[in-house]
Protein backbone atom coordinates (compact mmCIF):
# COMPACT_ATOMS: atom_id res chain seq x y z
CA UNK A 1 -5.09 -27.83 27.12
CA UNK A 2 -3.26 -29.97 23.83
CA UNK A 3 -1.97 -32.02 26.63
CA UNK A 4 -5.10 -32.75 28.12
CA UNK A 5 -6.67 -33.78 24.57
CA UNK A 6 -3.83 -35.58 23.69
CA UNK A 7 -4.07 -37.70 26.77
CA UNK A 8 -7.00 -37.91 26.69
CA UNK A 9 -6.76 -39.61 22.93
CA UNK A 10 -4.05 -41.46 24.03
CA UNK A 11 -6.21 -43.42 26.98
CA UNK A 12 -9.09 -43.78 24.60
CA UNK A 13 -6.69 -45.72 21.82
CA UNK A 14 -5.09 -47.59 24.51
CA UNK A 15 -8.78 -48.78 25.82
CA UNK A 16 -9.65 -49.64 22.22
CA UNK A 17 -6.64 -51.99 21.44
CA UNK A 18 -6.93 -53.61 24.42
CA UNK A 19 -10.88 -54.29 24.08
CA UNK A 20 -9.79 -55.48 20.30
CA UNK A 21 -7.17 -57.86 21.51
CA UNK A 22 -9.57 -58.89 24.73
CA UNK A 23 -12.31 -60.45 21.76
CA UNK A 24 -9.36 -61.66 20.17
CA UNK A 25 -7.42 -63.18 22.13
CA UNK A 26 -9.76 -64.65 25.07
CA UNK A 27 -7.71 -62.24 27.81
CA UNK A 28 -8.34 -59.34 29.78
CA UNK A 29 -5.15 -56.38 29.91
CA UNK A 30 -5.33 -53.84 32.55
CA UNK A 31 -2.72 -51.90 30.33
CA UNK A 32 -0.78 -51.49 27.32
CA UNK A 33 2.51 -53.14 29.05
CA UNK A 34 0.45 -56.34 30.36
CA UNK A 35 -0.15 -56.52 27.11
CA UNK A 36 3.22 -56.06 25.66
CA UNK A 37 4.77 -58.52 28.18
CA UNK A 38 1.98 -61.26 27.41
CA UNK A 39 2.55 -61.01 23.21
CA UNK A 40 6.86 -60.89 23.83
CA UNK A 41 5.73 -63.74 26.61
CA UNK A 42 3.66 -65.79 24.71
CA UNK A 43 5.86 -65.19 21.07
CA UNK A 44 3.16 -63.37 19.65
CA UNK A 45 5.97 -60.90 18.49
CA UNK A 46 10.08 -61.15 17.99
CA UNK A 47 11.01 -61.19 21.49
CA UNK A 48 14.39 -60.13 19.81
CA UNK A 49 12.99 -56.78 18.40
CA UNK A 50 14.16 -53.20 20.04
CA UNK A 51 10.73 -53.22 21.12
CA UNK A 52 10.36 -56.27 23.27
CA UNK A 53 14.02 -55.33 24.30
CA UNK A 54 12.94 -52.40 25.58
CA UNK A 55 10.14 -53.80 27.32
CA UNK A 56 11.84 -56.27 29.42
CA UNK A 57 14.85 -54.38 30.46
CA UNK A 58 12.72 -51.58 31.63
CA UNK A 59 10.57 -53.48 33.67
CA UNK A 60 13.23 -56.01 34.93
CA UNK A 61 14.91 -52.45 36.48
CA UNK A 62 11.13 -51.39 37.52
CA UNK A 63 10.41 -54.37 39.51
CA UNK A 64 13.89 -54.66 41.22
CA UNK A 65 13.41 -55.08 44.30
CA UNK A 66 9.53 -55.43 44.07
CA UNK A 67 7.01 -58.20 44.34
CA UNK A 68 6.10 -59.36 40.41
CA UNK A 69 2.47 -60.01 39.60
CA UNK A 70 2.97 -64.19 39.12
CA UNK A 71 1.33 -63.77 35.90
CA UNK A 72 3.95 -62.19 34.69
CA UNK A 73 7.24 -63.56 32.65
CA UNK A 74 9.95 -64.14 34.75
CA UNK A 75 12.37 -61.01 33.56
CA UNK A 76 14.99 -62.00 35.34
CA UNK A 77 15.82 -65.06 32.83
CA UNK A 78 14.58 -62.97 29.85
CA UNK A 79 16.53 -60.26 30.11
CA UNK A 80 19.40 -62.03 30.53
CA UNK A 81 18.92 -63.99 27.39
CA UNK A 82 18.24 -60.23 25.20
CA UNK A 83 21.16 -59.01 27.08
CA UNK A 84 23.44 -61.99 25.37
CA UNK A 85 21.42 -61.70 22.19
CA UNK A 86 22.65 -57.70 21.94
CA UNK A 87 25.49 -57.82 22.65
């Protein structure tokens, strides 16, 4: 039952920051990583943070082998250039 609430809670934030950034920004998110991948993409944040680090690699090895959404960054160069920056 916690883990229902608690998901619950967790949907409801994640509808509220994106209507927030939605009036702010001018653009529609269908989730909390189109989001994250448009702010690293755009250089809303420090695309050299753990964070956007995280981001990237993890979907770089989700999409493998899958067809991207075009309006999404090209991974492929990005996380090569976070892989140089780390190490």
């Amino acid at each position: 039952m916690a883990t229902d609430v608690e998901e619950e809670l967790t949907t409801a934030a994640s509808f509220l920051i994106r209507e927030w950034v939605e009036k702010l920004l001018g653009v529609k998110f269908n989730s909390l990583r189109e989001l994250a991948v448009y702010l690293i993409d755009k250089m809303y944040v420090d695309n050299r943070s753990n964070a956007a680090f995280t981001v990237l690699t993890t979907m770089a090895k989700s999409n493998k082998g899958q067809n991207q959404d075009p309006n999404m960054l090209n991974l492929g160069v990005f996380t090569s250039f976070f892989v140089f920056q780390k190490s």
